[in-house]
C-alpha atoms as a PDB file:
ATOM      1  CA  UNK A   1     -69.475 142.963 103.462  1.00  0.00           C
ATOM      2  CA  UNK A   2     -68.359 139.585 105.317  1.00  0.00           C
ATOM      3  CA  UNK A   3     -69.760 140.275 108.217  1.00  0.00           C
ATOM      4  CA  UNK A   4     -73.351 140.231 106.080  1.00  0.00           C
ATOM      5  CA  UNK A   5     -71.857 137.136 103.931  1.00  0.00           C
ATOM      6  CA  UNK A   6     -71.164 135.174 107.438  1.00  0.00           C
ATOM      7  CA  UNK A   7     -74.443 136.410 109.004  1.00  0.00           C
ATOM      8  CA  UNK A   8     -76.177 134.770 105.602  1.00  0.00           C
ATOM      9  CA  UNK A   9     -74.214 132.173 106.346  1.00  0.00           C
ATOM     10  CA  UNK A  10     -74.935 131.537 109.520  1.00  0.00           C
ATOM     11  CA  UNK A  11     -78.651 131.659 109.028  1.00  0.00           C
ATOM     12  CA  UNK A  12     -78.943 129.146 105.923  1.00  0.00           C
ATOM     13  CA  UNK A  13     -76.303 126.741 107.952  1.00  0.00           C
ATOM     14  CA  UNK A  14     -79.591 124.271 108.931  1.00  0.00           C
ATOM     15  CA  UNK A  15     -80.772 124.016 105.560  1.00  0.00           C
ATOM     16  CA  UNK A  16     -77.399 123.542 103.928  1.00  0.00           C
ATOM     17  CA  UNK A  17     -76.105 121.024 106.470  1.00  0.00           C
ATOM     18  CA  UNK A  18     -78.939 118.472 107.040  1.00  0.00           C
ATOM     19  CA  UNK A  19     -78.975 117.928 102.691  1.00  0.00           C
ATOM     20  CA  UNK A  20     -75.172 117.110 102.756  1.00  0.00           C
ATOM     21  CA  UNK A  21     -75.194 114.565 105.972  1.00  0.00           C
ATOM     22  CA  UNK A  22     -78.414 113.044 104.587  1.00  0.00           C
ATOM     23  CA  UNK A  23     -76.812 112.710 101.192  1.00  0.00           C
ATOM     24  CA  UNK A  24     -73.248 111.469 103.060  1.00  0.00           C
ATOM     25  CA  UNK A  25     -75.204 108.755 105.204  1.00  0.00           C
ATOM     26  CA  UNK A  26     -76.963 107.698 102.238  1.00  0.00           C
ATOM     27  CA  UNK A  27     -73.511 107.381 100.365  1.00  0.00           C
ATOM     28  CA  UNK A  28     -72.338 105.490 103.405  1.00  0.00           C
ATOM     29  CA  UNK A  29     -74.977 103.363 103.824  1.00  0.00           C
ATOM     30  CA  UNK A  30     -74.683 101.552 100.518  1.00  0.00           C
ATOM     31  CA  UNK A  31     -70.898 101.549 100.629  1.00  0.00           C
ATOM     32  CA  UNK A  32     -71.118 100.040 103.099  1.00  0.00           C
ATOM     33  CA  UNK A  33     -73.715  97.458 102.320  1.00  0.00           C
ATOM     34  CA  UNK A  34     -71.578  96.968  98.645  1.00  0.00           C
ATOM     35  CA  UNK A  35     -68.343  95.855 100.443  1.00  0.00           C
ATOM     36  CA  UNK A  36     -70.039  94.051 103.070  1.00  0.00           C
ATOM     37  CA  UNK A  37     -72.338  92.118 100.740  1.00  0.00           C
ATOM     38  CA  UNK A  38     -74.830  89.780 102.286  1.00  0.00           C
ATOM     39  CA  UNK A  39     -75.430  88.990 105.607  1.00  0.00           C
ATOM     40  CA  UNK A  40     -74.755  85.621 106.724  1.00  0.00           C
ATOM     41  CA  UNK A  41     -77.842  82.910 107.404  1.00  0.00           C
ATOM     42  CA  UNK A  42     -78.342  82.945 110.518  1.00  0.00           C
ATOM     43  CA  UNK A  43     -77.936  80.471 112.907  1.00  0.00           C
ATOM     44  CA  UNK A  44     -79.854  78.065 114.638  1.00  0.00           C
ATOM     45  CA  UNK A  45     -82.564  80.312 115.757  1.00  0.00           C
ATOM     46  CA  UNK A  46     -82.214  83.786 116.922  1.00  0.00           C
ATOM     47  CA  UNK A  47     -83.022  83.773 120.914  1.00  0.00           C
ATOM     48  CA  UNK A  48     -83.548  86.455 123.106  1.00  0.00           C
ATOM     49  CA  UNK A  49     -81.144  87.611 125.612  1.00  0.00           C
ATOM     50  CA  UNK A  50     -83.334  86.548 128.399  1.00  0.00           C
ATOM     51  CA  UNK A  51     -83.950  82.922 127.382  1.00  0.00           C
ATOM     52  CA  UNK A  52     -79.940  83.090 126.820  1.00  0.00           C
ATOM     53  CA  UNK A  53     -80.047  83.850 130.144  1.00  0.00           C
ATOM     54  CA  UNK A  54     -81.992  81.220 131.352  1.00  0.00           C
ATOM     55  CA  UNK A  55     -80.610  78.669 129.765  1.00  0.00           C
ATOM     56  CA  UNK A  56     -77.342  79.446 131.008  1.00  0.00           C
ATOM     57  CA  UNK A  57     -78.600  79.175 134.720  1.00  0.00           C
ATOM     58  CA  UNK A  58     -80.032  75.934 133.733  1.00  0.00           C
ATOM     59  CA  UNK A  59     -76.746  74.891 132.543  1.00  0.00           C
ATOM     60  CA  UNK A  60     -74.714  75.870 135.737  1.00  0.00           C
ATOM     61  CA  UNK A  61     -77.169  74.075 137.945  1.00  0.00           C
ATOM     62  CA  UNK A  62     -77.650  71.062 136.152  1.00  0.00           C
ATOM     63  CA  UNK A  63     -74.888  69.305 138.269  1.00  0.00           C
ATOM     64  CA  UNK A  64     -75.628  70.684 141.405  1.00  0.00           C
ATOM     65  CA  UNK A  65     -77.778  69.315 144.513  1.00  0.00           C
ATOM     66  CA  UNK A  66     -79.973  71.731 145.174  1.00  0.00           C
ATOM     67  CA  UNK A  67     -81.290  70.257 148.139  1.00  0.00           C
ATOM     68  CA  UNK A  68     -77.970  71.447 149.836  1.00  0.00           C
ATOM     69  CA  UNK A  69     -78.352  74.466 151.505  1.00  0.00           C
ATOM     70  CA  UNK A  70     -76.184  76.467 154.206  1.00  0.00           C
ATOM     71  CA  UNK A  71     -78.714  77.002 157.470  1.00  0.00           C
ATOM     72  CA  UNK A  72     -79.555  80.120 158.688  1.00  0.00           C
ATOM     73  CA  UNK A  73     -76.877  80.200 161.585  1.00  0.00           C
ATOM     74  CA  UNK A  74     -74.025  79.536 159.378  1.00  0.00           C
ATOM     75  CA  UNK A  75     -75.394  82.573 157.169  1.00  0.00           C
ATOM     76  CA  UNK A  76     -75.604  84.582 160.640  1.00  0.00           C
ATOM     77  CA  UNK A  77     -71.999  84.749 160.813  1.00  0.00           C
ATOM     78  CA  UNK A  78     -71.341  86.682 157.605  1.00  0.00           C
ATOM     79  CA  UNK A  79     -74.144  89.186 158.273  1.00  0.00           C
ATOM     80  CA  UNK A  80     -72.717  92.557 159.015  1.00  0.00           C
ATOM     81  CA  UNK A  81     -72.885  93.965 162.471  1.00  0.00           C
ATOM     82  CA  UNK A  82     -75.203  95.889 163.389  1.00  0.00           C
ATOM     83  CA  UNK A  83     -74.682  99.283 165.256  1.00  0.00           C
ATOM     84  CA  UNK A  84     -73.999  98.733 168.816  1.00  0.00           C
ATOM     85  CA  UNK A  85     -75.276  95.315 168.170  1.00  0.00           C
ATOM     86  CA  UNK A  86     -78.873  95.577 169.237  1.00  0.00           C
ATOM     87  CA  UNK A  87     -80.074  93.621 166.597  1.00  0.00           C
ATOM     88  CA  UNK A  88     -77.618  90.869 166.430  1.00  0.00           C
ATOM     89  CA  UNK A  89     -78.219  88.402 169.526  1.00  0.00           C
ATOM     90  CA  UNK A  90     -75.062  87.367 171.454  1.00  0.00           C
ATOM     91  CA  UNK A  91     -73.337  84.067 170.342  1.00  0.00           C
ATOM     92  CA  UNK A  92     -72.884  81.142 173.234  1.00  0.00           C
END
C-alpha cells in the first residue's frame, strides 16, 4: 500500500510543489518589502556602468601629459623573446 501512496506521490510532486514555492515567494516578497519599507530617492542621477567607466578614465588622466610617450625601442626591450630569436633583430 505505500509503495502505491509514494508512487501517487511521486507523480502529483510538480503540481503540489510549484503552488507552495509560489505561495512562499509571494509571502517573502512582501515581508520583505514590509520591513524594508521604501526605497531611498535616489541620487543624483542613475548612470550607467559604462559612462562610470568613462568618467573614471577621464578622471585618472586629467593630470597627466599625454603627449609623453615611451618610443618604440624602449618598448622593444620588454617584448618577449622570440623563439630562437628570428624575429627579434640583434641589439648594437
Amino acid at each position: 500500500m505505500w509503495s502505491v501512496v509514494w508512487a501517487a506521490v511521486r507523480s502529483k510532486a510538480p503540481y503540489v510543489t510549484f503552488p507552495v514555492a509560489f505561495v512562499v515567494g509571494l509571502v517573502g516578497y512582501h515581508l520583505e518589502w514590509f520591513l524594508r519599507g521604501h526605497p531611498p530617492p535616489a541620487a543624483e542621477d542613475d548612470k550607467s556602468i559604462s559612462e562610470q567607466r568613462e568618467e573614471r578614465k577621464l578622471r585618472e588622466i586629467a593630470g597627466k601629459d599625454l603627449t609623453e610617450v615611451v618610443s618604440l625601442k624602449e618598448k622593444l626591450e620588454f617584448t618577449p623573446r622570440a623563439v630562437l630569436n628570428r624575429n627579434r633583430p640583434e641589439k648594437s
